[in-house]
C-alpha atoms as a PDB file:
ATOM      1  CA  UNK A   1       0.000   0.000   0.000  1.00  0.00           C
ATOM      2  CA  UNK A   2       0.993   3.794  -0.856  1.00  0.00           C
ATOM      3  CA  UNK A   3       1.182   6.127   2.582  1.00  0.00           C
ATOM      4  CA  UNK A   4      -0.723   9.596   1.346  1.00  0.00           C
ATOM      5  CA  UNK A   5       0.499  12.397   2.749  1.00  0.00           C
ATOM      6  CA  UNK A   6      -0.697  16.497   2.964  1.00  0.00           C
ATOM      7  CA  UNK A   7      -0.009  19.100   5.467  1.00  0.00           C
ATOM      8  CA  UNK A   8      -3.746  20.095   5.962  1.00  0.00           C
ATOM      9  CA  UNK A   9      -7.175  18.707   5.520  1.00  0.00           C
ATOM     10  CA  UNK A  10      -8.144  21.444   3.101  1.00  0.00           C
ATOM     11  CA  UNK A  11      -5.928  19.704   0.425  1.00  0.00           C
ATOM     12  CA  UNK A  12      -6.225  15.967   1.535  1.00  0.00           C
ATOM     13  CA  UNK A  13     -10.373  16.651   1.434  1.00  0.00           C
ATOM     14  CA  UNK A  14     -10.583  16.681  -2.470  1.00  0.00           C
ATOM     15  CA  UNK A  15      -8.153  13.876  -2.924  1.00  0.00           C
ATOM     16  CA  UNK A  16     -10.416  11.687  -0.288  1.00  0.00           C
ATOM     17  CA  UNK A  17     -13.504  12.664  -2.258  1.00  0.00           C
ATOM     18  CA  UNK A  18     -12.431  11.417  -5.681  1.00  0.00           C
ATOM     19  CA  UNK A  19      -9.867   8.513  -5.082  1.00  0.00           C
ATOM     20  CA  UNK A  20     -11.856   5.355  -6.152  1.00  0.00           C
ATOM     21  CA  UNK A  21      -9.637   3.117  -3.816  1.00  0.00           C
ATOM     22  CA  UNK A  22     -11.353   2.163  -0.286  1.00  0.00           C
ATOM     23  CA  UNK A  23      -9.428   2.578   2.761  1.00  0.00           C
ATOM     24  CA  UNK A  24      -6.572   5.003   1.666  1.00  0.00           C
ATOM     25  CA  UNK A  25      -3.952   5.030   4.541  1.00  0.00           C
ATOM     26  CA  UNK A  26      -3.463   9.144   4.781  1.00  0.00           C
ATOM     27  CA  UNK A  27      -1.846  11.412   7.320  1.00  0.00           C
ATOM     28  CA  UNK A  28      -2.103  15.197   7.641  1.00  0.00           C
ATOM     29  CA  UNK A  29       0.971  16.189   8.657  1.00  0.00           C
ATOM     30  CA  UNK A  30       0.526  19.364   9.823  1.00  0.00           C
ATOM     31  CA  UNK A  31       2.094  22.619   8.119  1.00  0.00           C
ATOM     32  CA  UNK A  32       6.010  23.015   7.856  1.00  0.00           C
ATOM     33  CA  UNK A  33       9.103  20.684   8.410  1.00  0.00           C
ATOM     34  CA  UNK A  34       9.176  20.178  12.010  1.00  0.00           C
ATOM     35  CA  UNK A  35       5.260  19.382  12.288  1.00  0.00           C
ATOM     36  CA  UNK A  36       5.266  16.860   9.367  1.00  0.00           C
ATOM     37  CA  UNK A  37       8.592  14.930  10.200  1.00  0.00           C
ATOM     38  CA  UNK A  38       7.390  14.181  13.684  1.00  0.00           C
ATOM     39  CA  UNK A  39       3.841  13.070  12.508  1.00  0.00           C
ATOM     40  CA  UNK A  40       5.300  11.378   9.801  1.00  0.00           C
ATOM     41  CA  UNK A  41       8.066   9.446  11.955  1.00  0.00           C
ATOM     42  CA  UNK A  42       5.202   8.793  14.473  1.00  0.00           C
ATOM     43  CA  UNK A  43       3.277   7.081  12.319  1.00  0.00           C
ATOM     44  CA  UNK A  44       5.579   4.761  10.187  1.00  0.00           C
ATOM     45  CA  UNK A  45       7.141   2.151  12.939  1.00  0.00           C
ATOM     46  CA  UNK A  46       3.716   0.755  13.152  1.00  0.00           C
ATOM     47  CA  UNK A  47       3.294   0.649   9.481  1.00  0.00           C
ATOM     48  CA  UNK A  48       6.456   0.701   7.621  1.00  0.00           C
ATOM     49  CA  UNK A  49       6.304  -2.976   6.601  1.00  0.00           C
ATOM     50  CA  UNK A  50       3.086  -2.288   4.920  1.00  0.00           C
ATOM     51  CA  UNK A  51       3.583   0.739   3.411  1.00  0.00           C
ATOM     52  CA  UNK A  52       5.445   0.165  -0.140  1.00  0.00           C
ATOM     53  CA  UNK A  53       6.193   4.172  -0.610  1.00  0.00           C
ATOM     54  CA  UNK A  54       4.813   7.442   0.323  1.00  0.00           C
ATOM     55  CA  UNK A  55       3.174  10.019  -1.921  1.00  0.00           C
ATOM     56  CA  UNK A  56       3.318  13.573  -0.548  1.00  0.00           C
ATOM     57  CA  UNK A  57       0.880  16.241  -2.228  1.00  0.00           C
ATOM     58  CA  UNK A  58      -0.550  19.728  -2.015  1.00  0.00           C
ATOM     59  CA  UNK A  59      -0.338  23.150  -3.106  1.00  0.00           C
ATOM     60  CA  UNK A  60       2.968  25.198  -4.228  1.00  0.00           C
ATOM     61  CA  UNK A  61       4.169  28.507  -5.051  1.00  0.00           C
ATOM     62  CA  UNK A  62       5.751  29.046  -8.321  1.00  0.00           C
ATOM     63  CA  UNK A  63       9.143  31.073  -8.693  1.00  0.00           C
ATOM     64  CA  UNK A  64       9.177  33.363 -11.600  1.00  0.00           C
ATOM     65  CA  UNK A  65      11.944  33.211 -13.951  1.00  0.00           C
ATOM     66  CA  UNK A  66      12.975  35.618 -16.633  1.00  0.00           C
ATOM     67  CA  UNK A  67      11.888  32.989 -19.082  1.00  0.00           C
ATOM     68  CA  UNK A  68       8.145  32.019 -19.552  1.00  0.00           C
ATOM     69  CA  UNK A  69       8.941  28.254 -20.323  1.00  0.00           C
ATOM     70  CA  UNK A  70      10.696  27.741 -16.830  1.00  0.00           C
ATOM     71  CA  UNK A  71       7.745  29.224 -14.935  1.00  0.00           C
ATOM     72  CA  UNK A  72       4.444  26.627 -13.692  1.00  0.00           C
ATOM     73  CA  UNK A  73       1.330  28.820 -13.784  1.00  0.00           C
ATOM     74  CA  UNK A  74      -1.504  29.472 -11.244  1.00  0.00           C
ATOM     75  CA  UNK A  75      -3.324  25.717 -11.455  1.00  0.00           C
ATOM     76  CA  UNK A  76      -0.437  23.890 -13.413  1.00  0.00           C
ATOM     77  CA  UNK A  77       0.935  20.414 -11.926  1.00  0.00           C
ATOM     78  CA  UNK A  78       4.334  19.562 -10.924  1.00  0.00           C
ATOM     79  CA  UNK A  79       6.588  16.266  -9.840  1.00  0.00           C
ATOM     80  CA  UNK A  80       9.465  16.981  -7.409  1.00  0.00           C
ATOM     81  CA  UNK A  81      12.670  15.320  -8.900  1.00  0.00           C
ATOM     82  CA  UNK A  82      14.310  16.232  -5.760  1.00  0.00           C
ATOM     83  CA  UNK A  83      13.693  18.359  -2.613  1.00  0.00           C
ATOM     84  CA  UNK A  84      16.044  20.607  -1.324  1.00  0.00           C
ATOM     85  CA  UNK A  85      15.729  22.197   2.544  1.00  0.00           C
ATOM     86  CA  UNK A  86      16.240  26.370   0.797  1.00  0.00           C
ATOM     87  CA  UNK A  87      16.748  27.757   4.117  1.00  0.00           C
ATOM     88  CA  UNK A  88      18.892  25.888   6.249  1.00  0.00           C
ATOM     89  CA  UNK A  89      21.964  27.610   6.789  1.00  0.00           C
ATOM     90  CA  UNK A  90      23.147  31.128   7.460  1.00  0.00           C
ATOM     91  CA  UNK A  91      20.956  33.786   5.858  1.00  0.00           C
ATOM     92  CA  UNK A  92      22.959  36.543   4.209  1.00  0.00           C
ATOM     93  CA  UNK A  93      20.252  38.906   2.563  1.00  0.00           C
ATOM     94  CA  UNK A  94      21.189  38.250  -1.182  1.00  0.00           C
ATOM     95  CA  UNK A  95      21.507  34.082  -0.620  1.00  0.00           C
ATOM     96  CA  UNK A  96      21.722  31.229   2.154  1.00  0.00           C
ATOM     97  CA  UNK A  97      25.608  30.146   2.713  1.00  0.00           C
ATOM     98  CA  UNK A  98      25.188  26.252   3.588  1.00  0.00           C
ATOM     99  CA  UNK A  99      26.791  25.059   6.858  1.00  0.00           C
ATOM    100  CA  UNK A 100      30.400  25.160   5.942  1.00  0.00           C
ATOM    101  CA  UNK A 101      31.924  21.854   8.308  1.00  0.00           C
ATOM    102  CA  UNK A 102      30.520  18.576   6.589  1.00  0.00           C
ATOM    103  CA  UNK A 103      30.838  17.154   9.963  1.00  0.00           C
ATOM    104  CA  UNK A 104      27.719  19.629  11.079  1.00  0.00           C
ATOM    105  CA  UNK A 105      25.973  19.940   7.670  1.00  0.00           C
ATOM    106  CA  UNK A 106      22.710  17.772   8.337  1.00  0.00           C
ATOM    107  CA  UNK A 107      21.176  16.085   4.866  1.00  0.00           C
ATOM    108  CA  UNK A 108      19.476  18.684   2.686  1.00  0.00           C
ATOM    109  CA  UNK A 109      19.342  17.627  -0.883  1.00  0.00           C
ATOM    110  CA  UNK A 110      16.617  14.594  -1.255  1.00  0.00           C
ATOM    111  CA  UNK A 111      16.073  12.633  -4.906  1.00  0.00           C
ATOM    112  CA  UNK A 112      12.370  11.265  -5.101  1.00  0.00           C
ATOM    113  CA  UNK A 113      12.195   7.760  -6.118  1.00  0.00           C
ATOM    114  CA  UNK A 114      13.035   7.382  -9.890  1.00  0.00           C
ATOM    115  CA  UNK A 115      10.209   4.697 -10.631  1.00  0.00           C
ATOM    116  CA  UNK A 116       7.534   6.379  -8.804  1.00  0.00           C
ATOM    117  CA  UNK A 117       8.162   9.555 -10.632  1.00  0.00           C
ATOM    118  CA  UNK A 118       8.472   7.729 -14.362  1.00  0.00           C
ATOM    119  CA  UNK A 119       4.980   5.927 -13.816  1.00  0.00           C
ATOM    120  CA  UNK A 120       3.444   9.003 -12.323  1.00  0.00           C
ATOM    121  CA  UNK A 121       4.604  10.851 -15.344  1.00  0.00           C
ATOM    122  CA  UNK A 122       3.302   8.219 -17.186  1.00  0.00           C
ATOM    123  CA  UNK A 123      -0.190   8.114 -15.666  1.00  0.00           C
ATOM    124  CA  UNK A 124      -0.650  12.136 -15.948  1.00  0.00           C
ATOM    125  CA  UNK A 125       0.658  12.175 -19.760  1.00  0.00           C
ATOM    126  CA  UNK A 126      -1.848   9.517 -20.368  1.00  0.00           C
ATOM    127  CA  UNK A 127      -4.358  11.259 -19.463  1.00  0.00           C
ATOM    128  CA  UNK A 128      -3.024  14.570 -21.222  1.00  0.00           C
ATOM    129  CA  UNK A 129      -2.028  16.575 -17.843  1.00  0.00           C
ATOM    130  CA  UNK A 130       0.826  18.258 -18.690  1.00  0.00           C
ATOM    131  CA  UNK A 131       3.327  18.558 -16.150  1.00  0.00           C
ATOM    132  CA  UNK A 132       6.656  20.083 -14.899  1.00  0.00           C
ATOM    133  CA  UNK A 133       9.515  17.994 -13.466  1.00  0.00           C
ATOM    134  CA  UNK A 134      12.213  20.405 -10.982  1.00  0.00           C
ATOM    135  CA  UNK A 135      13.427  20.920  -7.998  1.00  0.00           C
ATOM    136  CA  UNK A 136      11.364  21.687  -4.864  1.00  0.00           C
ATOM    137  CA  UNK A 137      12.149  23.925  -2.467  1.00  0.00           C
ATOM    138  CA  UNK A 138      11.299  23.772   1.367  1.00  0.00           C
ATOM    139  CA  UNK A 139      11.265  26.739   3.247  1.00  0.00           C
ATOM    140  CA  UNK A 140      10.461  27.038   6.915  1.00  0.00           C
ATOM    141  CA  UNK A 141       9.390  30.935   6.182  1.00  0.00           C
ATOM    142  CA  UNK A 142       7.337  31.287   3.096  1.00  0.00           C
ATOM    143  CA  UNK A 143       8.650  34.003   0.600  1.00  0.00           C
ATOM    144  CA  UNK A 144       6.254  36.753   0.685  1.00  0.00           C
ATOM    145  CA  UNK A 145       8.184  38.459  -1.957  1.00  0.00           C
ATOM    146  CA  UNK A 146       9.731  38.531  -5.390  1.00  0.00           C
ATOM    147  CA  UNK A 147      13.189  39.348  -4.298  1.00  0.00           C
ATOM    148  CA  UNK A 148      13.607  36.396  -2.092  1.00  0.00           C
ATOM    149  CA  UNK A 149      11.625  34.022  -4.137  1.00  0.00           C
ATOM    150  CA  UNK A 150      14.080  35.025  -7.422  1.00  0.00           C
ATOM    151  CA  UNK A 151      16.960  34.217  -4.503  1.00  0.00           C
ATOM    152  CA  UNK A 152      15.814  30.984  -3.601  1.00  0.00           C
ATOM    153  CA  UNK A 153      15.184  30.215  -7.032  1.00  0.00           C
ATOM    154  CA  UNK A 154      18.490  30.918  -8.821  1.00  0.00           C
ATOM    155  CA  UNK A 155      20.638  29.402  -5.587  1.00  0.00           C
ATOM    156  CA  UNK A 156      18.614  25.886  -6.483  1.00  0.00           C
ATOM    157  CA  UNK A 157      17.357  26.039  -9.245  1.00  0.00           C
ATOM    158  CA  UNK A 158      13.844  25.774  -7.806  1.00  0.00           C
ATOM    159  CA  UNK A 159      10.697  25.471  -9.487  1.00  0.00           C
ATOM    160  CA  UNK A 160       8.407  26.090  -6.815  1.00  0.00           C
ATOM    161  CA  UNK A 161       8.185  26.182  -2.919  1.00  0.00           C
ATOM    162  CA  UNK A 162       6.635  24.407  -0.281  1.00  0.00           C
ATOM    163  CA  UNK A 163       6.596  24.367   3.706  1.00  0.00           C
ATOM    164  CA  UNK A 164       6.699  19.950   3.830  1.00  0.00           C
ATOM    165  CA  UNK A 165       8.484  18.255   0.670  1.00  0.00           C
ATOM    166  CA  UNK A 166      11.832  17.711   2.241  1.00  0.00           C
ATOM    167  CA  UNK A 167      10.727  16.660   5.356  1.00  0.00           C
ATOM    168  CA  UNK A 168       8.675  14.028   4.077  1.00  0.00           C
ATOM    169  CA  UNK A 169      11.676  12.642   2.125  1.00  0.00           C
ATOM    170  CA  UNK A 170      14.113  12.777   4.783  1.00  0.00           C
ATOM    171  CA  UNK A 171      11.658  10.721   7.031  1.00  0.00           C
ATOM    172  CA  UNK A 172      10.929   8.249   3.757  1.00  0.00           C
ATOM    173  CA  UNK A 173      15.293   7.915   3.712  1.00  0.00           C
ATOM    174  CA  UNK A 174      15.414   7.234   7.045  1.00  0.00           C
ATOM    175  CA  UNK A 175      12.848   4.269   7.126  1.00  0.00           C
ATOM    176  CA  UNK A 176      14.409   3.565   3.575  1.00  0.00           C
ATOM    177  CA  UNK A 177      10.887   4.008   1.871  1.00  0.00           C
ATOM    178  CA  UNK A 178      10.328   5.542  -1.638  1.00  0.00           C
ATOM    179  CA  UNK A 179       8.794   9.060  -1.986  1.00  0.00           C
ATOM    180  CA  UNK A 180       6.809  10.505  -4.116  1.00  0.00           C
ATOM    181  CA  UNK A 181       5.632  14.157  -4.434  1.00  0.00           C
ATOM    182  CA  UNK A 182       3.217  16.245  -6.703  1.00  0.00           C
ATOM    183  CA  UNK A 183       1.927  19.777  -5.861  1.00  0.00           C
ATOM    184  CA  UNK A 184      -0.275  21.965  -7.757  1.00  0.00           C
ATOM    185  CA  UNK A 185       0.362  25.579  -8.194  1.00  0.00           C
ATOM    186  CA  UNK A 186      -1.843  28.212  -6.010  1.00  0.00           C
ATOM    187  CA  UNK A 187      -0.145  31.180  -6.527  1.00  0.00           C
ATOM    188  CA  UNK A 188       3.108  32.841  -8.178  1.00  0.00           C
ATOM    189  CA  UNK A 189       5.977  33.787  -5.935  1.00  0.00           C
ATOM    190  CA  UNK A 190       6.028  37.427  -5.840  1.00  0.00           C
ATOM    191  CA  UNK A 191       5.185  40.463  -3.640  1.00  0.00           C
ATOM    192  CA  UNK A 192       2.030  38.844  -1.534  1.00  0.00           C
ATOM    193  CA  UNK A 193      -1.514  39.539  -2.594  1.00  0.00           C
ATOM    194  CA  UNK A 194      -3.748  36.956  -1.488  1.00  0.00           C
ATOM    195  CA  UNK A 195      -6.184  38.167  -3.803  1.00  0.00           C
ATOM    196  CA  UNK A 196      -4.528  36.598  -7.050  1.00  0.00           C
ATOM    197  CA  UNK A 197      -4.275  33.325  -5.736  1.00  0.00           C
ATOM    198  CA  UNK A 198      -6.630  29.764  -6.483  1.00  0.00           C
ATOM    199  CA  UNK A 199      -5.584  27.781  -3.576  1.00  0.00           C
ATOM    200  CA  UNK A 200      -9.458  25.943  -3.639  1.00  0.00           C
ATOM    201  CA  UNK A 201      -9.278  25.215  -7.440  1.00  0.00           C
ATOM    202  CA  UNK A 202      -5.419  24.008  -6.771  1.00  0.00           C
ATOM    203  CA  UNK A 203      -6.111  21.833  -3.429  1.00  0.00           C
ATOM    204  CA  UNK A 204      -9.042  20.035  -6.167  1.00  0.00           C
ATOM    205  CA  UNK A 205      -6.339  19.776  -9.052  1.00  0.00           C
ATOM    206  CA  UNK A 206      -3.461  18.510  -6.592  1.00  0.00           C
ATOM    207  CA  UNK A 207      -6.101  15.859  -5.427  1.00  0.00           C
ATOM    208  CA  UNK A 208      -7.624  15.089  -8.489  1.00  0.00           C
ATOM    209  CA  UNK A 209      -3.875  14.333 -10.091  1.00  0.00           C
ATOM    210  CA  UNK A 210      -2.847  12.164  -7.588  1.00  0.00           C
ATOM    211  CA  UNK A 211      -5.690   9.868  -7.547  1.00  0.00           C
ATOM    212  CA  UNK A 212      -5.295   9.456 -10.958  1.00  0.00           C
ATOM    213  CA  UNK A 213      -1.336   8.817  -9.963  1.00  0.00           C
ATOM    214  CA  UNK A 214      -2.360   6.129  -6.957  1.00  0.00           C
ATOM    215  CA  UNK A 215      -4.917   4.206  -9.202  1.00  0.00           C
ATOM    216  CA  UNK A 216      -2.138   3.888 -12.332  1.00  0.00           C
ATOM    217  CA  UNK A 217       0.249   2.843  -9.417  1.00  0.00           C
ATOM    218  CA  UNK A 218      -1.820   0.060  -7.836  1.00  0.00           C
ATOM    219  CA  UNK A 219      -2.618  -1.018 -11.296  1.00  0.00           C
ATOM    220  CA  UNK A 220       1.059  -1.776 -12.251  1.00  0.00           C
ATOM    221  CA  UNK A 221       1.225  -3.315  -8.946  1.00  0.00           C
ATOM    222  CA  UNK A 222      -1.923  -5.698  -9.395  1.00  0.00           C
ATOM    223  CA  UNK A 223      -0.432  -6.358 -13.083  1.00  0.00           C
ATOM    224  CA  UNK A 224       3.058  -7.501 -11.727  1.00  0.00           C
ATOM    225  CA  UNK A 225       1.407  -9.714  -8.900  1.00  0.00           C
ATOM    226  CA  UNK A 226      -0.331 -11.699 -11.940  1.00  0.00           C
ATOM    227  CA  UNK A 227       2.140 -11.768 -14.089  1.00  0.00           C
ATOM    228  CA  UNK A 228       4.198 -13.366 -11.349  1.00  0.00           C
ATOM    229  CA  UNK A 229       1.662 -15.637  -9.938  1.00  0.00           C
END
């Protein structure tokens, strides 16, 4: 079985109402790193034999970059093809100097699983749902402006933000379990205005792709078993 993972019920809701599988083991982690990796880590010992992989999903913000063709839009879908913790270190106004002794510098660069992320590319071009594959950045602060969003974004060559992505995957290394993680875009990365963004229509599109993900998952899985048996 897949784990299903979001940091709040307003974005788990819409997946719950239109996954077709019964009995989806979920957790809401809770918003930003610390919540989620001690929910998360809570949770597994009991269940880590069970679960085959996690899938973590939600809503993002998008950094703008000077080109048009590196930029999601407001309601577009993305798969993390690694997670990167964007503010851990020493903050120095114009970028985030890493922790310069290796023997202090805690993990901060996580790859999602490699299979996961072909099928679920896969199941979403299947279905004609385009898609953008980047980096992921986790921040503990959300950027409530351009200037540090176009920071964050050129230091890691980030595609979008979120509060929970890397946390998820360190917890997944640590119990050596394969992660997953799609997000869809609520708003644009720039000077904060509430106003412009669709986090309802997002939190229905984020769900809405990942069920589509989990069924063409379980499907593969069920095909394997037989094929095997």
């Amino acid at each position: 079985m897949f784990l299903l993972t979001a940091a709040t019920e307003f974005e788990m809701t819409p997946f719950l109402a239109v996954c077709r599988e019964n009995s989806v083991p979920h957790l809401i982690t809770g918003i930003g790193p610390v919540e989620t990796a001690v929910r998360l880590s809570a949770m597994l010992p009991g269940s880590a034999k069970a679960v085959r992989g996690v899938i973590n999903f939600g809503v993002a913000g998008a950094y703008v970059w000077p080109s048009a063709r590196k930029t999601p839009q407001i309601l577009d879908i993305c798969l993390a093809e690694r997670e990167v913790l964007g503010d851990l270190g020493i903050c120095l106004g114009e970028r985030i100097e890493q922790i310069a002794a290796n023997e202090l510098r805690p993990p901060d660069v996580f790859r999602m699983d490699p299979g996961l992320l072909a099928a679920a590319g896969k199941a979403l071009a299947d279905s004609r749902i385009p898609c953008f594959r980047g980096t992921f950045v986790t921040v503990s602060c959300a950027s409530g402006t351009a200037r540090r969003g176009q920071m964050l974004a050129r230091q890691h060559g980030g595609l979008c933000e979120n509060m929970e992505g890397a946390a998820v995957a360190r917890v997944c290394q640590e119990f050596g379990l394969p992660c997953l993680e799609l997000r869809c875009i609520s708003n644009l990365v720039e000077d904060r205005d509430t106003g412009r963004w669709q986090l309802q229509q997002a939190c229905r599109k984020a769900g809405e792709a990942t069920a589509l993900v989990l069924t063409h998952l379980l499907a593969g899985t069920s095909s394997g078993s037989e094929a095997r048996g």
